[in-house]
C-alpha atoms as a PDB file:
ATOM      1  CA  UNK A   1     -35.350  15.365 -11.961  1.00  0.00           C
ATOM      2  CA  UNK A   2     -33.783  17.991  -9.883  1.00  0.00           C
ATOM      3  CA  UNK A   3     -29.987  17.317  -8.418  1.00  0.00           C
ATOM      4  CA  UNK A   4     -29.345  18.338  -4.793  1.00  0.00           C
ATOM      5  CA  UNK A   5     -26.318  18.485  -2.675  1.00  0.00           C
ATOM      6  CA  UNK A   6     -25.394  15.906  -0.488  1.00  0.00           C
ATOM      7  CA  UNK A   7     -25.934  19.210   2.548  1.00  0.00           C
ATOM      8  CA  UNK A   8     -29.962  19.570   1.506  1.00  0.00           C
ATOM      9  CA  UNK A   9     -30.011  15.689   2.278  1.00  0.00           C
ATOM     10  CA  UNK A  10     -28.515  15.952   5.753  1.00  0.00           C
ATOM     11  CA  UNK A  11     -30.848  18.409   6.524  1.00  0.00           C
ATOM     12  CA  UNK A  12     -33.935  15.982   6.146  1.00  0.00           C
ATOM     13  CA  UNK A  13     -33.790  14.557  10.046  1.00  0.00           C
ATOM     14  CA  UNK A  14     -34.819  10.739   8.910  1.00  0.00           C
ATOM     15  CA  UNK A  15     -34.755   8.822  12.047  1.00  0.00           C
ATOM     16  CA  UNK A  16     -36.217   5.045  13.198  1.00  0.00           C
ATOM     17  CA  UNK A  17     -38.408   4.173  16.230  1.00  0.00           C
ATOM     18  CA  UNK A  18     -40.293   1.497  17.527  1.00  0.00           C
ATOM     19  CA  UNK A  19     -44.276   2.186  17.216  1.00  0.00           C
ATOM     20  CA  UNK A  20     -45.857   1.908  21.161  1.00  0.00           C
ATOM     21  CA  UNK A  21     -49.458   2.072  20.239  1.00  0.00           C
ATOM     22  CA  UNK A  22     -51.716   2.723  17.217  1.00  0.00           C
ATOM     23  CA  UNK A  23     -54.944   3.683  16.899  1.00  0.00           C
ATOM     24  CA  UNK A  24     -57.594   4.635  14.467  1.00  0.00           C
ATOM     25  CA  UNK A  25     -57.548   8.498  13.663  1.00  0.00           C
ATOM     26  CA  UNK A  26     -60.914  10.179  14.726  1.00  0.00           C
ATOM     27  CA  UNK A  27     -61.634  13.010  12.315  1.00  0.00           C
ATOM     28  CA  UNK A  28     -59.468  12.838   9.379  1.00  0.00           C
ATOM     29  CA  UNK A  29     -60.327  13.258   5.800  1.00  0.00           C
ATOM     30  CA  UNK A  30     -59.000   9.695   4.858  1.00  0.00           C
ATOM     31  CA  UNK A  31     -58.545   6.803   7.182  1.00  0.00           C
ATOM     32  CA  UNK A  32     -55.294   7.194   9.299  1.00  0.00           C
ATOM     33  CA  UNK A  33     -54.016   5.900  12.376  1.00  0.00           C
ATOM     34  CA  UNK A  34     -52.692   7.635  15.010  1.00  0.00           C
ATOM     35  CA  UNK A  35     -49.192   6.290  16.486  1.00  0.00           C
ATOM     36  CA  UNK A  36     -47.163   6.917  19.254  1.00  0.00           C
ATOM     37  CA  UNK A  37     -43.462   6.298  18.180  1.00  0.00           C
ATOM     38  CA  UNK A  38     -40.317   5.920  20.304  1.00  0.00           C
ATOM     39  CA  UNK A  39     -37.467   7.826  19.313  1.00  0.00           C
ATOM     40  CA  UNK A  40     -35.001   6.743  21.761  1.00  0.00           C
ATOM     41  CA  UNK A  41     -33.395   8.759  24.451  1.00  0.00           C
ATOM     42  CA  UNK A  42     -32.674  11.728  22.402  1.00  0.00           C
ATOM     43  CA  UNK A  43     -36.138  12.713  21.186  1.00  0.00           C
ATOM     44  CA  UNK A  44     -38.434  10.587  23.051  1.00  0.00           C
ATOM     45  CA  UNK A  45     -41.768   9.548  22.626  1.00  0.00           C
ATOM     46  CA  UNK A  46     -43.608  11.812  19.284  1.00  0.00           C
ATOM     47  CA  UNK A  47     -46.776  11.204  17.431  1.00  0.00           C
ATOM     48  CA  UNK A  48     -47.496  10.878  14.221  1.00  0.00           C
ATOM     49  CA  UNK A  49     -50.617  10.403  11.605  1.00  0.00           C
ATOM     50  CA  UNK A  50     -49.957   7.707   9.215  1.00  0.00           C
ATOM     51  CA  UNK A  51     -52.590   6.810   6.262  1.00  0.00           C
ATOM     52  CA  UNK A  52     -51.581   2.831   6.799  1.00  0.00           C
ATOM     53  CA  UNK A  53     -55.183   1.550   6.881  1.00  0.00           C
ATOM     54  CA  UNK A  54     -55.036  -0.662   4.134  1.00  0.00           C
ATOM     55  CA  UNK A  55     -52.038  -3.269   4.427  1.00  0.00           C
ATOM     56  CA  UNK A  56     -52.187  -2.544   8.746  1.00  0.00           C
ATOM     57  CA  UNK A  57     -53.924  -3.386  11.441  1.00  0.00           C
ATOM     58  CA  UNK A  58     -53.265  -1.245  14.782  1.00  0.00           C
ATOM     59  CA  UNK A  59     -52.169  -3.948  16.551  1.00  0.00           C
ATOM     60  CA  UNK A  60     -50.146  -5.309  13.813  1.00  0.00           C
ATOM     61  CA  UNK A  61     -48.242  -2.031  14.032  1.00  0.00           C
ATOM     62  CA  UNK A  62     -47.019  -2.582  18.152  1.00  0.00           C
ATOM     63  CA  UNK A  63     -43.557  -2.906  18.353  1.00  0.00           C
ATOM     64  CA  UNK A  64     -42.214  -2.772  14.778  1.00  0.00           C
ATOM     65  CA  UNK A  65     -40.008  -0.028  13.899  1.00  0.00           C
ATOM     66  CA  UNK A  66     -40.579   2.545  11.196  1.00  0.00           C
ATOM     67  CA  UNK A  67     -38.431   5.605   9.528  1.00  0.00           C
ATOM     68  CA  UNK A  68     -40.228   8.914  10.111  1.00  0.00           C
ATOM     69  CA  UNK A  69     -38.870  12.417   9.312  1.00  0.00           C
ATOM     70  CA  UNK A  70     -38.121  14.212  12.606  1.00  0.00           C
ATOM     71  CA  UNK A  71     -37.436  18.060  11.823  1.00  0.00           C
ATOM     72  CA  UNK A  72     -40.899  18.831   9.953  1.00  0.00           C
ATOM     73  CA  UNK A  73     -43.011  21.521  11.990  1.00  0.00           C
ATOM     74  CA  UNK A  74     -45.622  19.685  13.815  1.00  0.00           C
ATOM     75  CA  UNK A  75     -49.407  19.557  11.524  1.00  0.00           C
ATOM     76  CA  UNK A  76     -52.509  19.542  12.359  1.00  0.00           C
ATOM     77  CA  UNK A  77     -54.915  16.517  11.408  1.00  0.00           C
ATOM     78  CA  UNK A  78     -58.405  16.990  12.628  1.00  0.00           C
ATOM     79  CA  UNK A  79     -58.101  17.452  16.290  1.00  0.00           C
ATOM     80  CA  UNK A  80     -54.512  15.785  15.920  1.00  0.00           C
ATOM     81  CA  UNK A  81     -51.320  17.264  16.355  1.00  0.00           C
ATOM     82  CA  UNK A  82     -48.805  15.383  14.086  1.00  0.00           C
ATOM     83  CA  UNK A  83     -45.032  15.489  15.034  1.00  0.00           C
ATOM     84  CA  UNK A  84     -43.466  13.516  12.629  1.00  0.00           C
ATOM     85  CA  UNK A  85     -43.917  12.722   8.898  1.00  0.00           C
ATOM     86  CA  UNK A  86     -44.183   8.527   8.949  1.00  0.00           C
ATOM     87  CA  UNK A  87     -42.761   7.228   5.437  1.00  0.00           C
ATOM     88  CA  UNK A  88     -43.875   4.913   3.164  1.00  0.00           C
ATOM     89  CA  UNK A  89     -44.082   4.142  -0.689  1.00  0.00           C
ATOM     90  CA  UNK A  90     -47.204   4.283  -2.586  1.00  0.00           C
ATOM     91  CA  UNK A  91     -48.615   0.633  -3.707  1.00  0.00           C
ATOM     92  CA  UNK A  92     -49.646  -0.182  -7.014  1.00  0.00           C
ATOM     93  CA  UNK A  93     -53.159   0.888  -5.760  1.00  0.00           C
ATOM     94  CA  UNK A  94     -51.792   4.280  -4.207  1.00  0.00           C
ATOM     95  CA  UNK A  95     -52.203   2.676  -0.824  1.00  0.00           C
ATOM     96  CA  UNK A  96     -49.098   3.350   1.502  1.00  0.00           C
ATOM     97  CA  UNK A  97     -46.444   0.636   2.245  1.00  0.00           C
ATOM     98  CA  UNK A  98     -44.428   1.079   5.830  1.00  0.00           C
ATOM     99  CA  UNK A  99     -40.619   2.300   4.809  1.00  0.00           C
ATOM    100  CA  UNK A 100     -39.002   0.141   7.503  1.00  0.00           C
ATOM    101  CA  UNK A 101     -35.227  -1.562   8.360  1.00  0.00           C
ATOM    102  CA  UNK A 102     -35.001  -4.992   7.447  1.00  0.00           C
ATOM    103  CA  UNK A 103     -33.578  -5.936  11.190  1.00  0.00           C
ATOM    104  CA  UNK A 104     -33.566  -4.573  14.479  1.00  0.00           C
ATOM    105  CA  UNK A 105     -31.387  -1.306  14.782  1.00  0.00           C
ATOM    106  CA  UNK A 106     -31.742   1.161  18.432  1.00  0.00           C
ATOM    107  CA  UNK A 107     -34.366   3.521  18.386  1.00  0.00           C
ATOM    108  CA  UNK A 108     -33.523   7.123  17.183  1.00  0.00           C
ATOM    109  CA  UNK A 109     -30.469   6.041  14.604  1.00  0.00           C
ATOM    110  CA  UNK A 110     -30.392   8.592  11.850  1.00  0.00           C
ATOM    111  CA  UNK A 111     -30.612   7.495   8.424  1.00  0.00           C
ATOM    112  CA  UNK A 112     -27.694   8.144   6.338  1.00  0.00           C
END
């Protein structure tokens, strides 16, 4: 595995927000929700495609808080504009697992 310096870490923007709605993804190659995720006062409300259909329902996803990468260009999805890179670890089945804090911390704290 490739070593990098602590400077190519702090460049990755990895910040937490609380998800305000979630919705299946209309046109997508593989099943994804779309979610609307609030950043805090700093960067605001951004949207993001997330391939959580397995372990999560939509409405399961209201209101919990999830890490997302912040400083990736925006992608397209279908007819979706993706602003942020949601994280997650792959499950035994390759399914994707929610990278998340383990208690409450304000929206748009940076990981570090």
């Amino acid at each position: 595995m490739d070593q990098i310096a602590y400077d190519d870490f702090t460049r990755v923007d990895i910040r937490v927000g609380t998800v305000l709605d979630a919705q299946p993804l209309e046109g997508a190659r593989k099943p994804a929700f779309r979610l609307e995720i609030d950043f805090g006062p700093e960067l605001g409300i951004r949207k993001s495609s997330a391939q959580l259909t397995v372990h999560y329902a939509p409405q399961s996803l209201i209101g919990r808080q999830v890490a997302a990468v912040v400083n990736f260009p925006p992608r397209q999805i279908g007819k979706f504009m993706s602003q942020v890179l949601t994280l997650g670890f792959p499950a035994a089945d390759g399914s994707v697992v929610l990278v998340v804090p383990d208690k409450p911390v304000p929206n748009g704290g940076r990981l570090f």
